[in-house]
C-alpha atoms as a PDB file:
ATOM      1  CA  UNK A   1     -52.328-162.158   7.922  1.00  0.00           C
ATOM      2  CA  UNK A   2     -49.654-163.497   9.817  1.00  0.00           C
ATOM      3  CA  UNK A   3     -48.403-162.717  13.577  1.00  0.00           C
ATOM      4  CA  UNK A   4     -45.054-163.054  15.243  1.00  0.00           C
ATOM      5  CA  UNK A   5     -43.992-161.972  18.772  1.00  0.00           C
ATOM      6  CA  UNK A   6     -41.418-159.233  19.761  1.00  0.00           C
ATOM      7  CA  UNK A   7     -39.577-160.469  22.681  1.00  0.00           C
ATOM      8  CA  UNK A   8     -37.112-159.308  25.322  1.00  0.00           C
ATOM      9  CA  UNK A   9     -35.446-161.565  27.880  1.00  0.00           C
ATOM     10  CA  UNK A  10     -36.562-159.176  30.803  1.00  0.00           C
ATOM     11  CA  UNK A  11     -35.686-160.703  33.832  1.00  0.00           C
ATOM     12  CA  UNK A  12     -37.704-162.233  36.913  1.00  0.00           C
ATOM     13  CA  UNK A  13     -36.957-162.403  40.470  1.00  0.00           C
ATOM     14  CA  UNK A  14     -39.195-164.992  41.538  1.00  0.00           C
ATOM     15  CA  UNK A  15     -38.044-167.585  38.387  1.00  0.00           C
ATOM     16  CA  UNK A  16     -34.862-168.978  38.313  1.00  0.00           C
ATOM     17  CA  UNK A  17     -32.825-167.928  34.784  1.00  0.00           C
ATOM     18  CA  UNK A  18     -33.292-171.659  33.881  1.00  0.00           C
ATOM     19  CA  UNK A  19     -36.753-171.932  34.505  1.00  0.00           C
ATOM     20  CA  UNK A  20     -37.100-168.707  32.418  1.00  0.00           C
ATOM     21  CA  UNK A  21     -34.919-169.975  29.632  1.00  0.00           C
ATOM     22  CA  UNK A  22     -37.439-173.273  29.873  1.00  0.00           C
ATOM     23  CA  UNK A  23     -40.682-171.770  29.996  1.00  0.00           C
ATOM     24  CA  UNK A  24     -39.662-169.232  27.103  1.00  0.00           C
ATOM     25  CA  UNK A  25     -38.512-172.341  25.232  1.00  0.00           C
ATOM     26  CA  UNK A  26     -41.804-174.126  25.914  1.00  0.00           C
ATOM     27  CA  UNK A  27     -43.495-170.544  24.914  1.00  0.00           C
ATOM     28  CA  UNK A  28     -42.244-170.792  21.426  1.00  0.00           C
ATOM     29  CA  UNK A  29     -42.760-174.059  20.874  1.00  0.00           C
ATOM     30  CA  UNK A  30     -46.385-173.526  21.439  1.00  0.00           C
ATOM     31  CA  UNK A  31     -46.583-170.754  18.895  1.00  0.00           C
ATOM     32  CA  UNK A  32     -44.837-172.927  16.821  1.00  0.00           C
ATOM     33  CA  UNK A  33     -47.846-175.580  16.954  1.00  0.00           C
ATOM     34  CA  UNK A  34     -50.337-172.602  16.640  1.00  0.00           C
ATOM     35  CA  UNK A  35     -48.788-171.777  13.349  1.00  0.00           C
ATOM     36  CA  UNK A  36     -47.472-168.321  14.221  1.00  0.00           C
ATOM     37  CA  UNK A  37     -45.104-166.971  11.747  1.00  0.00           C
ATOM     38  CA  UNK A  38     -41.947-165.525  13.607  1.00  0.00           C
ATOM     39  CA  UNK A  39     -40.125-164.965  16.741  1.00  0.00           C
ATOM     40  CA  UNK A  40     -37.950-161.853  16.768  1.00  0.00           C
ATOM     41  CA  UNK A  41     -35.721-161.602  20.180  1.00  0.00           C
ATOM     42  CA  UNK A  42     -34.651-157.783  20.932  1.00  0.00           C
ATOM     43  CA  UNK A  43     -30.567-157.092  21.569  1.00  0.00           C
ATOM     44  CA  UNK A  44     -29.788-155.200  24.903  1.00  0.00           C
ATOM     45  CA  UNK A  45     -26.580-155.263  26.505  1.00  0.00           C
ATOM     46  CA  UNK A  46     -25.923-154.956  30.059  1.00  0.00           C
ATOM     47  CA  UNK A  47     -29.412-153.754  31.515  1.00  0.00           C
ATOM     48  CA  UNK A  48     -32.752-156.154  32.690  1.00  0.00           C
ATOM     49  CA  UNK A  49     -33.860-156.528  29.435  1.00  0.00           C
ATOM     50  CA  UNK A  50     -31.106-158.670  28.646  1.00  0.00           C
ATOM     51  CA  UNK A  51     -31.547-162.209  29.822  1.00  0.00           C
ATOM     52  CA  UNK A  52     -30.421-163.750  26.976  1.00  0.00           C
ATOM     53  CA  UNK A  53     -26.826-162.013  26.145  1.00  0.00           C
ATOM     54  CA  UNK A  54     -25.740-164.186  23.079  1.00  0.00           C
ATOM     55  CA  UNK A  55     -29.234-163.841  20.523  1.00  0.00           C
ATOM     56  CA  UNK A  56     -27.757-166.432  18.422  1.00  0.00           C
ATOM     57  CA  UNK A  57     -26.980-168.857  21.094  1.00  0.00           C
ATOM     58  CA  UNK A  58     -30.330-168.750  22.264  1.00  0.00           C
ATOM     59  CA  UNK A  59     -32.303-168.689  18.970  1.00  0.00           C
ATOM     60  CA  UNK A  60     -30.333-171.861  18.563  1.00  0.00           C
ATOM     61  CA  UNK A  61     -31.946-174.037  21.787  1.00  0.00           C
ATOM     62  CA  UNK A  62     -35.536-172.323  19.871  1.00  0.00           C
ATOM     63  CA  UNK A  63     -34.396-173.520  16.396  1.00  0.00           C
ATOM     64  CA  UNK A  64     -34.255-177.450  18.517  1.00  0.00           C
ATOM     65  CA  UNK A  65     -37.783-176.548  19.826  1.00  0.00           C
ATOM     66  CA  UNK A  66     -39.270-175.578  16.620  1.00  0.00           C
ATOM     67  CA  UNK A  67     -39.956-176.506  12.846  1.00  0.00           C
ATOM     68  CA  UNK A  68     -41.577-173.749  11.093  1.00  0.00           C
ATOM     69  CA  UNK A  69     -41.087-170.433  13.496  1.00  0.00           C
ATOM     70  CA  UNK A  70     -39.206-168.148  11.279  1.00  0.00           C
ATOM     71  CA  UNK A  71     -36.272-167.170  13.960  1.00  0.00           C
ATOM     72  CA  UNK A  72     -34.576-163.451  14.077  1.00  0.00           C
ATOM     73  CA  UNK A  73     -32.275-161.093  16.178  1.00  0.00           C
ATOM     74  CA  UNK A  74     -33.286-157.642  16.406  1.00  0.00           C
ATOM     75  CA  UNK A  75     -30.482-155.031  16.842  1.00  0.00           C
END
């Protein structure tokens, strides 16, 4: 069996957007290490659950963070 996480960016008041963008970053390197299979970052446009407004450009900074995490946009 092999798991994977389903993300949004939602966004926090009481984090900085840097500190979120870190910590996620940190987050998936983690699951990395665990040996999880895939990330999968949702696509929302102009609402809260859109911290992250270019997918690819972020997926990017997690491709630098990670080796075997099978990366993904979801639209």
């Amino acid at each position: 069996m092999k798991f994977g996480i389903f993300d949004h960016m939602e966004r926090r008041d009481d984090v900085s957007l840097g500190k979120q963008f870190e910590e996620r970053l940190q987050l998936l390197a983690r699951a990395d290490e665990l040996g999880f299979y895939g990330y999968h970052l949702a696509e929302h446009h102009q609402e809260p659950l859109a911290q992250a407004p270019s997918q690819s450009v972020f997926l990017a900074a997690a491709a630098r963070h990670t080796k075997g995490l099978k990366l993904g946009a979801l639209v």
